[in-house]
N, C-alpha and C. Protein backbone atom coordinates (compact mmCIF):
# COMPACT_ATOMS: atom_id res chain seq x y z
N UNK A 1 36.95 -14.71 11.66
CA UNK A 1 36.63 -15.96 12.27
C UNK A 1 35.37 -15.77 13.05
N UNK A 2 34.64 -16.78 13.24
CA UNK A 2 33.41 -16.56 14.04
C UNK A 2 33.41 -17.86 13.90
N UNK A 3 32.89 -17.95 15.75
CA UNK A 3 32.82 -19.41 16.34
C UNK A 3 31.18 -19.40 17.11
N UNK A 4 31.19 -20.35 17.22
CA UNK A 4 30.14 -20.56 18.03
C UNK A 4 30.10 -20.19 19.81
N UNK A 5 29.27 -19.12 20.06
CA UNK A 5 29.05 -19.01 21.46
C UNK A 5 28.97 -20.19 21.59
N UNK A 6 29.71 -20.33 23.02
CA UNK A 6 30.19 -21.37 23.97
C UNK A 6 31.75 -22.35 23.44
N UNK A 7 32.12 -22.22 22.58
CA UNK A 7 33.11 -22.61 22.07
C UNK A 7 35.04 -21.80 23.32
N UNK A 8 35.01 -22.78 24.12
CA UNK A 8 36.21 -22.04 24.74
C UNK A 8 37.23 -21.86 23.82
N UNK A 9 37.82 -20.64 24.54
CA UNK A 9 39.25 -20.55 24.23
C UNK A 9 40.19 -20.45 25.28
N UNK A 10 41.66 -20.70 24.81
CA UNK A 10 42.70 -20.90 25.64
C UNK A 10 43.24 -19.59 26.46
N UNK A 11 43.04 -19.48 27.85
CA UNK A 11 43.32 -18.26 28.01
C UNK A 11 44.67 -18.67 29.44
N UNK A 12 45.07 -18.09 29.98
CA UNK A 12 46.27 -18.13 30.78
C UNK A 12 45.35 -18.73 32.46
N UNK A 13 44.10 -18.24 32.29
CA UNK A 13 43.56 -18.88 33.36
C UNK A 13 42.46 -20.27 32.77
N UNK A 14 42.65 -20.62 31.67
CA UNK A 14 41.71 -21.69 31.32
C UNK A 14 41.25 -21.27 30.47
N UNK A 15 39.77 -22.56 29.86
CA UNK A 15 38.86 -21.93 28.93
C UNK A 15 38.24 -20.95 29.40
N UNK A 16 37.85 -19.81 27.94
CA UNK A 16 36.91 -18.86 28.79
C UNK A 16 35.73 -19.08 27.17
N UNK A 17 34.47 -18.97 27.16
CA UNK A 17 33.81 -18.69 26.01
C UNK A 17 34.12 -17.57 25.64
N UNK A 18 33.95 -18.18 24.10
CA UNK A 18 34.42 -16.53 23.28
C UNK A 18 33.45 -15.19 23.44
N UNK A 19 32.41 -15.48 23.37
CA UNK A 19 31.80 -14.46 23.75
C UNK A 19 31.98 -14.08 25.31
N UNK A 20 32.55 -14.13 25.59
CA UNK A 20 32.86 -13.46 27.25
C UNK A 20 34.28 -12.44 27.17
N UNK A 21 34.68 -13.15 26.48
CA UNK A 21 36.46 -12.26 26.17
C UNK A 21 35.89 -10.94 25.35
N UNK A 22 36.07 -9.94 26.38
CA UNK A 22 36.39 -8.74 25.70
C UNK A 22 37.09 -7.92 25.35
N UNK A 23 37.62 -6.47 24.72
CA UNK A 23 38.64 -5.94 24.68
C UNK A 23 39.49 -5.35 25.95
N UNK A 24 40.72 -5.81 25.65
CA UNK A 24 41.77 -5.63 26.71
C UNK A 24 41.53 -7.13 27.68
N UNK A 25 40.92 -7.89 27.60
CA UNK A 25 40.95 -9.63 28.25
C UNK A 25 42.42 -9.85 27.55
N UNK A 26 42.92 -11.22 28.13
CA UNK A 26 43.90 -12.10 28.09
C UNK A 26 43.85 -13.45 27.52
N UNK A 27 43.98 -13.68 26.55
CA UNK A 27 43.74 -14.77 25.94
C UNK A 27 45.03 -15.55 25.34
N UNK A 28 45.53 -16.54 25.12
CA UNK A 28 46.85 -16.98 24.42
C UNK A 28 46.86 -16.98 22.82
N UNK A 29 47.39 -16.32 22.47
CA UNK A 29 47.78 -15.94 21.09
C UNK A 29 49.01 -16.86 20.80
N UNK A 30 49.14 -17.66 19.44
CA UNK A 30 50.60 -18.07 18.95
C UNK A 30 51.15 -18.13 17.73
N UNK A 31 52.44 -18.14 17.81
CA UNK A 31 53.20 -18.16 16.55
C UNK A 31 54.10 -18.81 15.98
N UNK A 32 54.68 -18.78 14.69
CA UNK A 32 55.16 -20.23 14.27
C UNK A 32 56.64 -19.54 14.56
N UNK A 33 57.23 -18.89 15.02
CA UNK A 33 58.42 -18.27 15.56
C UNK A 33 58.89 -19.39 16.22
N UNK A 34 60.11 -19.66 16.03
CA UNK A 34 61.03 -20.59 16.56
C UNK A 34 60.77 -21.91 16.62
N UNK A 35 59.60 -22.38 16.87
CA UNK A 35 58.89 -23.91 16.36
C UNK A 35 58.42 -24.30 15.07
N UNK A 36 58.51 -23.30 14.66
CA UNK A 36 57.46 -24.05 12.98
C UNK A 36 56.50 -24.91 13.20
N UNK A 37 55.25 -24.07 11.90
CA UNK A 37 54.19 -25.07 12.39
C UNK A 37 53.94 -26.83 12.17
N UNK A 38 53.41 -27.06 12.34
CA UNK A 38 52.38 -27.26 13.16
C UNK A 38 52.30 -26.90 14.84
N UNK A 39 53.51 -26.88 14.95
CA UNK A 39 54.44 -26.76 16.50
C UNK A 39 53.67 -25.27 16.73
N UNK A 40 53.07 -24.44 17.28
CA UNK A 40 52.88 -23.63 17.69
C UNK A 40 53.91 -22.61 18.98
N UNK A 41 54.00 -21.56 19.58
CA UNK A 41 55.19 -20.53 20.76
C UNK A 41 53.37 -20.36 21.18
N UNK A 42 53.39 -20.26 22.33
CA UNK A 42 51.85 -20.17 22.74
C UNK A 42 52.01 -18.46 23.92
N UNK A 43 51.45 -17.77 24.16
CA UNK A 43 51.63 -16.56 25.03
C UNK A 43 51.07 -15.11 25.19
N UNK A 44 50.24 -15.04 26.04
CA UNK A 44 48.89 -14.05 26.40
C UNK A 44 49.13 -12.50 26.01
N UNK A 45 48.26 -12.44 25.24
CA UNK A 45 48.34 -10.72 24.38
C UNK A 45 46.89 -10.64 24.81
N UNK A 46 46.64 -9.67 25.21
CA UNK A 46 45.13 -9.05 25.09
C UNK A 46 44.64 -8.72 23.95
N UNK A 47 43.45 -8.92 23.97
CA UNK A 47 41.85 -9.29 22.89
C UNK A 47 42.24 -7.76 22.74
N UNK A 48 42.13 -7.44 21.11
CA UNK A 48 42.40 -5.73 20.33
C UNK A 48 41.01 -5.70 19.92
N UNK A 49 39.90 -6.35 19.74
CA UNK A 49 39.10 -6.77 18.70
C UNK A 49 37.89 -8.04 19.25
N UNK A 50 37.11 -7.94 19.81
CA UNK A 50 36.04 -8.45 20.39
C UNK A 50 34.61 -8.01 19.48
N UNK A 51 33.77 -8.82 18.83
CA UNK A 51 32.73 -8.99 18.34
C UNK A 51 31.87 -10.03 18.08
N UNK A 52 30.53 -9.63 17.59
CA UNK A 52 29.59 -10.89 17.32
C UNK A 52 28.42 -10.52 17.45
N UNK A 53 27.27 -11.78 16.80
CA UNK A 53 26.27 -11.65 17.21
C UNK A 53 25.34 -12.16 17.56
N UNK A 54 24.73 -11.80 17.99
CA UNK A 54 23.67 -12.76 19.29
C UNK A 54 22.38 -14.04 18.54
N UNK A 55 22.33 -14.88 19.70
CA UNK A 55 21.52 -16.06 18.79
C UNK A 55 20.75 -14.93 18.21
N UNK A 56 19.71 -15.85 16.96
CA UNK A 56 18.69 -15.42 16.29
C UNK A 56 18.22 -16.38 15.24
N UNK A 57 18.57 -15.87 14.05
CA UNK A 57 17.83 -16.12 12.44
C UNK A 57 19.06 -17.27 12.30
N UNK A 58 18.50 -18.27 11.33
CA UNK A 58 19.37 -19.61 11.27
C UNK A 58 20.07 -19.14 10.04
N UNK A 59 21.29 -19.65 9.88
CA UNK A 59 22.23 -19.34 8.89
C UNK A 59 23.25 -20.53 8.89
N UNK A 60 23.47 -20.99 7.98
CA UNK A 60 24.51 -21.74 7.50
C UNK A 60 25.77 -21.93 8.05
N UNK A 61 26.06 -22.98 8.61
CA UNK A 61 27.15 -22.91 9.52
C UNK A 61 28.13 -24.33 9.52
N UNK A 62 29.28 -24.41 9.22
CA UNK A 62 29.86 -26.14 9.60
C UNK A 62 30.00 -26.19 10.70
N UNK A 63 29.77 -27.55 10.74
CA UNK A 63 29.74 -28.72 11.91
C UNK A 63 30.87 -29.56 11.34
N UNK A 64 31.76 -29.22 12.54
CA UNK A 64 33.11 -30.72 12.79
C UNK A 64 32.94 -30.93 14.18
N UNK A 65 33.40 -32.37 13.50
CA UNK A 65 33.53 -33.41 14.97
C UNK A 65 35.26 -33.88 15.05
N UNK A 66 35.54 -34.06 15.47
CA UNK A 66 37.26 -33.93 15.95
C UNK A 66 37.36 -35.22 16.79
N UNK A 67 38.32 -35.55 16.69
CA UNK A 67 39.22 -36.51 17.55
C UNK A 67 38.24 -37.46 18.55
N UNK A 68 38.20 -37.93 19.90
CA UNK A 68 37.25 -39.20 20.08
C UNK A 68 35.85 -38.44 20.18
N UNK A 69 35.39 -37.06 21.04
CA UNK A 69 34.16 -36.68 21.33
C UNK A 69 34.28 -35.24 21.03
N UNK A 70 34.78 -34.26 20.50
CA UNK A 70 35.38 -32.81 20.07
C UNK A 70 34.00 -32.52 18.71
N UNK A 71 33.47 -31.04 19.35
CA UNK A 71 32.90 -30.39 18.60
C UNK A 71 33.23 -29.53 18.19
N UNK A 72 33.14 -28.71 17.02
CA UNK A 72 33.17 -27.23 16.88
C UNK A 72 31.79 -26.79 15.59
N UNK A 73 31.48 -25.58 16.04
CA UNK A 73 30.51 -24.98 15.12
C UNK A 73 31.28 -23.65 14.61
N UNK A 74 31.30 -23.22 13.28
CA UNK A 74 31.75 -22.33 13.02
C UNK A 74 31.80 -21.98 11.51
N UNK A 75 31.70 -20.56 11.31
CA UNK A 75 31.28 -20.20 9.39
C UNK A 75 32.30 -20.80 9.04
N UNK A 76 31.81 -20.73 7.33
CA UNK A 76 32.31 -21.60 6.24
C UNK A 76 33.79 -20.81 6.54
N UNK A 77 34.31 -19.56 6.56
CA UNK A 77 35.51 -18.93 6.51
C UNK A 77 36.39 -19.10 7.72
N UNK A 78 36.05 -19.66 8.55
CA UNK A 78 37.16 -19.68 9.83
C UNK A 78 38.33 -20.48 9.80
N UNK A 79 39.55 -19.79 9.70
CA UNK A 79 40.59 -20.40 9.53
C UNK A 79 41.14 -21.47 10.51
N UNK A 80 41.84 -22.59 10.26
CA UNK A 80 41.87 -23.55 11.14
C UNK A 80 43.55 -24.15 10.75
N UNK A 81 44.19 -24.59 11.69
CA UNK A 81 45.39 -25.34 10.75
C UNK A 81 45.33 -26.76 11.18
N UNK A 82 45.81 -26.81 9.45
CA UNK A 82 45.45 -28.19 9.62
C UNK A 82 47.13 -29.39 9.58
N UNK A 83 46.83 -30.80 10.10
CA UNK A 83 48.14 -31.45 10.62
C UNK A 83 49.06 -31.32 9.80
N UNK A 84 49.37 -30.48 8.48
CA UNK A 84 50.57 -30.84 7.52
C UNK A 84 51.08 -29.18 7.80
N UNK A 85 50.32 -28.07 8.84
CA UNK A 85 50.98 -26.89 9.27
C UNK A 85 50.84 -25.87 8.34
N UNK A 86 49.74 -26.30 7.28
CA UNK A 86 49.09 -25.34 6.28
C UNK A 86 47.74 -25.06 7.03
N UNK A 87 47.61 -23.96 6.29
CA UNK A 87 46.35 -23.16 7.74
C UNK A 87 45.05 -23.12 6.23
N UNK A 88 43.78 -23.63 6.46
CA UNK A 88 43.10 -23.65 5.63
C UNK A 88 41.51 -23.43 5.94
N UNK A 89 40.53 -23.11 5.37
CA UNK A 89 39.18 -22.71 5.41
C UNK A 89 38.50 -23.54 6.02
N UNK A 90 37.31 -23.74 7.09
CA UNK A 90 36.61 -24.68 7.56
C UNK A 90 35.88 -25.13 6.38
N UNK A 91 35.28 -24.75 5.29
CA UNK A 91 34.41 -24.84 3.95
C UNK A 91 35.62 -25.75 3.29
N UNK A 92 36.72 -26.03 3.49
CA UNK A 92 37.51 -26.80 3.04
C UNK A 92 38.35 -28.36 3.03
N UNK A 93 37.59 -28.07 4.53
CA UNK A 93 38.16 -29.51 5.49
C UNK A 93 37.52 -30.70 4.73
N UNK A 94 38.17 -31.89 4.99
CA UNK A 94 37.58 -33.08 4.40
C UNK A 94 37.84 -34.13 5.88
N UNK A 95 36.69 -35.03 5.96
CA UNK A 95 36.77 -36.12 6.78
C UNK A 95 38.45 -36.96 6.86
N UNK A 96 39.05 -36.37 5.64
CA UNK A 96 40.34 -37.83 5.93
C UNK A 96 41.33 -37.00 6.16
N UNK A 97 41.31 -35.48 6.47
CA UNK A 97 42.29 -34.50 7.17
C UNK A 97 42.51 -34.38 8.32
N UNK A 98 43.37 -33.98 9.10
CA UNK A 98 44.14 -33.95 10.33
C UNK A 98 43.90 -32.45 11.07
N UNK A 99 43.28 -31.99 11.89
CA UNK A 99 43.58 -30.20 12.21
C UNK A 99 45.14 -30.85 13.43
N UNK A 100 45.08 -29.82 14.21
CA UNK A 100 46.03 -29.57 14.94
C UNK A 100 45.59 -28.73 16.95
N UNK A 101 46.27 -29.73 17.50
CA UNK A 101 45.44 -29.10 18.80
C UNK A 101 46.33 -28.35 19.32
N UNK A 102 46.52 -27.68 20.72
CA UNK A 102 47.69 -26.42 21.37
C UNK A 102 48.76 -26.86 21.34
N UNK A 103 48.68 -28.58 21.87
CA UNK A 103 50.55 -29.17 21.77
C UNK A 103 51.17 -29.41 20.23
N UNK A 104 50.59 -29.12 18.88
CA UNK A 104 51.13 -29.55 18.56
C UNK A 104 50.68 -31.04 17.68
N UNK A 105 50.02 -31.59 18.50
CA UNK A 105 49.75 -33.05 18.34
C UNK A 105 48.61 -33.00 16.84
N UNK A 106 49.09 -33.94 16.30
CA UNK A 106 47.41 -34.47 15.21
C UNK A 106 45.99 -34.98 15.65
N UNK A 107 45.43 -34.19 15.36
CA UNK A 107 43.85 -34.83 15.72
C UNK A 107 42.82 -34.50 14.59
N UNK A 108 42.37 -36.37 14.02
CA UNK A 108 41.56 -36.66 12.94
C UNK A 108 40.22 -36.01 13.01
N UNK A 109 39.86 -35.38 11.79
CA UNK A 109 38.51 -35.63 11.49
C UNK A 109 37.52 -36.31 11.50
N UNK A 110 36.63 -36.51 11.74
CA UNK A 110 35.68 -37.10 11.87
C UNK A 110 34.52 -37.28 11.05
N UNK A 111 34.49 -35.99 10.62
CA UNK A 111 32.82 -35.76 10.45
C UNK A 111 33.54 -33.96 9.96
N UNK A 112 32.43 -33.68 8.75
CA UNK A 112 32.32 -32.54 8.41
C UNK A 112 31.10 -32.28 7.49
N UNK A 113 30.34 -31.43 7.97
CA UNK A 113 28.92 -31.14 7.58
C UNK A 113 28.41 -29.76 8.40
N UNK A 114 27.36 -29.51 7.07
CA UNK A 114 26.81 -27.96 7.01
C UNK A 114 25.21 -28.12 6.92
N UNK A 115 25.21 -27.17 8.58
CA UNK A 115 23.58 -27.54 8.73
C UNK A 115 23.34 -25.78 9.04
N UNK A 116 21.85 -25.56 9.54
CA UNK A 116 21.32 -24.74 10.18
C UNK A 116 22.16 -24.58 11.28
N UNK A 117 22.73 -23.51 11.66
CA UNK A 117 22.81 -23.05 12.71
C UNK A 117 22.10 -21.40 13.91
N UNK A 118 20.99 -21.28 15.08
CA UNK A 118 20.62 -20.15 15.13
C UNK A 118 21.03 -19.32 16.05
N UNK A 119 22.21 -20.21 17.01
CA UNK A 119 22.91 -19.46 17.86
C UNK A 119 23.71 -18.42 17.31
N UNK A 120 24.38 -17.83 18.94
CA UNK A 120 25.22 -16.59 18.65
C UNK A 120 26.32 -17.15 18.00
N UNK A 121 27.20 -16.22 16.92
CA UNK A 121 28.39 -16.10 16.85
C UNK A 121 29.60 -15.33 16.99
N UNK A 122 30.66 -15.49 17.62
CA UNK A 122 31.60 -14.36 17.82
C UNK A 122 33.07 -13.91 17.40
N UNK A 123 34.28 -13.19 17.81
CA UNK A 123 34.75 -13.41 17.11
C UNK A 123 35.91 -12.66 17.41
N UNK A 124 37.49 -12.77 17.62
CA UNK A 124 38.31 -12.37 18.22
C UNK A 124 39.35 -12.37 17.57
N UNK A 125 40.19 -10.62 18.31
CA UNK A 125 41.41 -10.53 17.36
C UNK A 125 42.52 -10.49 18.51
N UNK A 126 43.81 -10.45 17.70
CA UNK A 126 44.91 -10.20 18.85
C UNK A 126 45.10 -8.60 18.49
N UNK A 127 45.37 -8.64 17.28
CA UNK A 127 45.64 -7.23 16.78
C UNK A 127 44.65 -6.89 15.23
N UNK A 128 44.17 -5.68 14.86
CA UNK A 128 43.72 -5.54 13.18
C UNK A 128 44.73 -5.55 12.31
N UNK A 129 45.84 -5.59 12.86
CA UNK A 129 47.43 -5.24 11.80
C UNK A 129 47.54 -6.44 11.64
N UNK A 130 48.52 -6.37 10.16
CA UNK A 130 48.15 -7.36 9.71
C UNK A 130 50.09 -7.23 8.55
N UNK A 131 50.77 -8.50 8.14
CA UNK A 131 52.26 -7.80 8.10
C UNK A 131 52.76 -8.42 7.01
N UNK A 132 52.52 -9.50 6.28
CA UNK A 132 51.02 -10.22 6.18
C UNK A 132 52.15 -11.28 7.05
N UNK A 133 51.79 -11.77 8.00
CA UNK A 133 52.53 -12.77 9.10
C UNK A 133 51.65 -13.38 9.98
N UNK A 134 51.55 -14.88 9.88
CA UNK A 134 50.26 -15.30 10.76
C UNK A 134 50.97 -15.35 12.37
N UNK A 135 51.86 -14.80 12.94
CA UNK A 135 52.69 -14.62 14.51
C UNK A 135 51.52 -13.56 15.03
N UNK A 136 51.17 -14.21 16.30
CA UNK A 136 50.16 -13.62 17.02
C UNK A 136 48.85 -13.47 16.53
N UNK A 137 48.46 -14.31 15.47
CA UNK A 137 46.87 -14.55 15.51
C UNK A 137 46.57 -16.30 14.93
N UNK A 138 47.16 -16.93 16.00
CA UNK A 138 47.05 -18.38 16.60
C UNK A 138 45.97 -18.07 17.30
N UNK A 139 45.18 -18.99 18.22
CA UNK A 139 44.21 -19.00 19.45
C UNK A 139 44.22 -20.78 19.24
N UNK A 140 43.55 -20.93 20.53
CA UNK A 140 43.30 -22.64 20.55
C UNK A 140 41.59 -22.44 20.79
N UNK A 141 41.28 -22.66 19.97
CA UNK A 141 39.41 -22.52 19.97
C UNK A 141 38.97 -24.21 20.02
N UNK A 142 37.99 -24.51 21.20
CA UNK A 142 37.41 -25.74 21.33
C UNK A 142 38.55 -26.80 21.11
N UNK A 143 39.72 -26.29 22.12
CA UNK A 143 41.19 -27.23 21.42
C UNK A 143 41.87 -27.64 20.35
N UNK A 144 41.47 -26.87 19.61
CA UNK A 144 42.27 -26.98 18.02
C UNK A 144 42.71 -25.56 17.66
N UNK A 145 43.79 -25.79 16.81
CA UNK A 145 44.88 -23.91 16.49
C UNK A 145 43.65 -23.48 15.50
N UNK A 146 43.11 -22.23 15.79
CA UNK A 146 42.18 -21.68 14.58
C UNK A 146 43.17 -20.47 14.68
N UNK A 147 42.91 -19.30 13.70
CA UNK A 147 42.87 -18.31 13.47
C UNK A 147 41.81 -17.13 13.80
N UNK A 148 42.74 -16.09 14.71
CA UNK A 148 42.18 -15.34 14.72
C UNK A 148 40.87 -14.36 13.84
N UNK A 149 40.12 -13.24 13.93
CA UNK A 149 39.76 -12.43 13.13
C UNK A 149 39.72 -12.12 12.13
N UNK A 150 41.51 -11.34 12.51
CA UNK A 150 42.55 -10.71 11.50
C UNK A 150 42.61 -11.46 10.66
N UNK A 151 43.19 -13.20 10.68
CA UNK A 151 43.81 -13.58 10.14
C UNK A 151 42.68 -13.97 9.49
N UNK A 152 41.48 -14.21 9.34
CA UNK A 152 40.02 -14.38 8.36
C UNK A 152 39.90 -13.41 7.79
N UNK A 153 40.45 -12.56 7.58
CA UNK A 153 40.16 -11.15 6.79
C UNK A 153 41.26 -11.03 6.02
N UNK A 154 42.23 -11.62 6.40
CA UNK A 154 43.59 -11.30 5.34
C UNK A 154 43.60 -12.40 5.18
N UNK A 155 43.48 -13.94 5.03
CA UNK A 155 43.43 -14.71 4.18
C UNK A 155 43.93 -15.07 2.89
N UNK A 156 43.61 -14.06 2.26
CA UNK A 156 44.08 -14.26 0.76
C UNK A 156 45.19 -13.48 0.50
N UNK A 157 45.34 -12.93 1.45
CA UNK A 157 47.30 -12.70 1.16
C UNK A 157 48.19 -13.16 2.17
N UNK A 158 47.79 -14.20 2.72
CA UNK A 158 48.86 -15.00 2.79
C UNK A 158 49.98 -15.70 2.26
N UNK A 159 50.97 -15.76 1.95
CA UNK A 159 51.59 -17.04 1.67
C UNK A 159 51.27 -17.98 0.82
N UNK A 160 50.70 -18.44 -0.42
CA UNK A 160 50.14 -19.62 -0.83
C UNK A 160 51.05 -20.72 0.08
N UNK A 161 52.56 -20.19 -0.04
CA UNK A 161 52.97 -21.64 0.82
C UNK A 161 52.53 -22.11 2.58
N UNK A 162 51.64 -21.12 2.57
CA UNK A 162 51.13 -21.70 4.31
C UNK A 162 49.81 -21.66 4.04
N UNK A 163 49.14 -22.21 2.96
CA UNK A 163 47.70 -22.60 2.48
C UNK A 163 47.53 -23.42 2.48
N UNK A 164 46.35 -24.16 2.97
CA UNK A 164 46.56 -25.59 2.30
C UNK A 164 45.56 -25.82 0.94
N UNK A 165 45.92 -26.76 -0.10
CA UNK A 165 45.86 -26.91 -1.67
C UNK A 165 44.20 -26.86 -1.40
N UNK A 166 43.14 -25.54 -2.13
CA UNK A 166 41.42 -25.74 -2.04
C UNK A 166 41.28 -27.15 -2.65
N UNK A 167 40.43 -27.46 -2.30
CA UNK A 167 39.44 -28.60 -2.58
C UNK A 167 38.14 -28.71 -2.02
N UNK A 168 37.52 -29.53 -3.05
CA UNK A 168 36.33 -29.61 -2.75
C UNK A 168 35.79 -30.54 -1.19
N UNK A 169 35.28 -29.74 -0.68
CA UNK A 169 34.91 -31.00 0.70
C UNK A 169 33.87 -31.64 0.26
N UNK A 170 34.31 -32.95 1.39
CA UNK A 170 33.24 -33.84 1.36
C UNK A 170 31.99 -33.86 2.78
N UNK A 171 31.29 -32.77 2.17
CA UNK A 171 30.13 -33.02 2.97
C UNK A 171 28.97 -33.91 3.64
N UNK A 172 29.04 -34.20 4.98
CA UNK A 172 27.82 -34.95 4.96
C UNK A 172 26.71 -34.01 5.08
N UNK A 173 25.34 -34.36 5.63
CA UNK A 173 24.21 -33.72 6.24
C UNK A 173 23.65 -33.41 5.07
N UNK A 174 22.84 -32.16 4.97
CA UNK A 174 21.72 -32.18 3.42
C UNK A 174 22.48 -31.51 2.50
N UNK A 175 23.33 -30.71 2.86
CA UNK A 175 24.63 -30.26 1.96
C UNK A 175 25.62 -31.28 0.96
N UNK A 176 26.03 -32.50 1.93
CA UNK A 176 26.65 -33.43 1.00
C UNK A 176 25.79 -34.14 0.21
N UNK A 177 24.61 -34.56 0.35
CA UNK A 177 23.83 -35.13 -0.42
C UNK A 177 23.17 -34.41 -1.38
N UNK A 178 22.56 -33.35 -1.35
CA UNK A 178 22.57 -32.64 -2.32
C UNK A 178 23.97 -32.59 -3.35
N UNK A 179 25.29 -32.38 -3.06
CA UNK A 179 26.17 -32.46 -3.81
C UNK A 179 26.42 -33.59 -4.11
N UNK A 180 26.28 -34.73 -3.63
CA UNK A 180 26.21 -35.99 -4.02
C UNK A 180 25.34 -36.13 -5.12
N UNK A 181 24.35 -35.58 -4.93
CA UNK A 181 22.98 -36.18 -5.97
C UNK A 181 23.23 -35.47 -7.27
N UNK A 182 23.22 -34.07 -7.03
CA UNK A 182 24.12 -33.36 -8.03
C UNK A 182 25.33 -33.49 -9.46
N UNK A 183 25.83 -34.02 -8.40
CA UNK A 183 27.39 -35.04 -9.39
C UNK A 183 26.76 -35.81 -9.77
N UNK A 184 25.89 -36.62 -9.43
CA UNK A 184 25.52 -38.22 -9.96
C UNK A 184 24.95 -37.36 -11.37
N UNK A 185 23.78 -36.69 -10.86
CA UNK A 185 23.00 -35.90 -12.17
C UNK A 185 24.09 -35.29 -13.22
N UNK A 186 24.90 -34.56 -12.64
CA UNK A 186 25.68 -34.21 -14.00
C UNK A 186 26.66 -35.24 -14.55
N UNK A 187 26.61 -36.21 -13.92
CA UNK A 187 27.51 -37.48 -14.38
C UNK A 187 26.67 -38.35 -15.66
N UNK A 188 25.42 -38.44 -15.39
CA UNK A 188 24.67 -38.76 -16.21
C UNK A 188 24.34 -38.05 -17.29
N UNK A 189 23.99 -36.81 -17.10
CA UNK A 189 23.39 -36.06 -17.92
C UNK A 189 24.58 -36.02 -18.83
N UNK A 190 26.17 -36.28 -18.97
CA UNK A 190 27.10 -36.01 -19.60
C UNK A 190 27.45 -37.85 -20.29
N UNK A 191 26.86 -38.83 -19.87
CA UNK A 191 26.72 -39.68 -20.51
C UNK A 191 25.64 -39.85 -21.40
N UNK A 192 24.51 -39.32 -20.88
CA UNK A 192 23.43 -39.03 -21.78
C UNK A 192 24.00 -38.53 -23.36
N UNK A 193 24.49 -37.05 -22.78
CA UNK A 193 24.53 -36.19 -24.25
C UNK A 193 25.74 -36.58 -25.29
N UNK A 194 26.98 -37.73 -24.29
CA UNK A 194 28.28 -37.89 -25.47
C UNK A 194 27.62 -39.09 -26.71
């Protein structure tokens, strides 16, 4: 996972930015133990796993907008769960999907688009072990359940049943339009040639 410096997270004394949490800090970790998700068990394990790297060179990054005024910046791979309690790729989200905030609650999409980004990014674990069990690499990043580190690195052995189904997103910014323009072109070009 890698978020955007300045992006809080949920820690037992408040937000703290992710890049400030270092190893052995206190941060709230959760798990779908006894609530099932979407429902999150919320409860402070210290940071195993603190990294990132500092603004610089622009690189490719999504942009969501969340619920009435909610930002987040963060790579195409950062795991996020989304309102049906399937945990799925930010490169995956679509405007008419639901993520999930610390209580629990649904909160709509808005907006999803992939621009330049040249700030820092960072990036936090509870533990590197891994069982394959997403319990204890919950976090509430910029108020929504993301996934830890760990859990961006083991990804693909998860569960298919706690995935949510890939699809193609619908991008705005120069990303969706390019894929917009794209489809149109191969839409044509395939009426052209039948």
């Amino acid at each position: 996972m890698a978020l955007a410096h300045g992006t809080l997270i949920a820690t037992p004394q408040g937000g703290v930015q992710i890049e400030r949490l270092a190893k052995g800090d206190v941060a709230l970790f959760g798990s779908a133990a006894g609530s099932g998700l979407p429902h999150a068990t919320w409860g402070p394990r210290p940071v195993e796993f603190s990294a990132g790297t500092p603004p610089g060179s622009p690189s490719q990054a999504i942009y969501l907008q969340f619920g009435a005024t909610q930002r987040l910046i963060c790579t195409f791979d950062q795991v996020l769960l989304q309102d049906d309690g399937r945990l799925s790729l930010a490169s995956e989200l679509t405007p008419e999907g639901g993520l999930v905030d610390g209580q629990g609650q649904r909160v709509s999409i808005q907006e999803v688009s992939v621009g330049l980004f040249s700030g820092g990014v960072h990036h936090i674990a509870s533990s590197m072990k891994f069982d394959p069990s997403i319990d204890g690499h919950l976090l509430i990043a910029g108020g929504i359940v993301a996934g830890d580190y760990t859990l961006q690195l083991e990804f693909s052995r998860l569960d298919p049943s706690k995935k949510a189904a890939r699809q193609a997103p619908r991008l705005s910014g120069i990303a969706g339009a390019v894929r917009r323009l794209f489809g149109r072109w191969r839409s044509i070009r395939a009426d052209h040639q039948a």
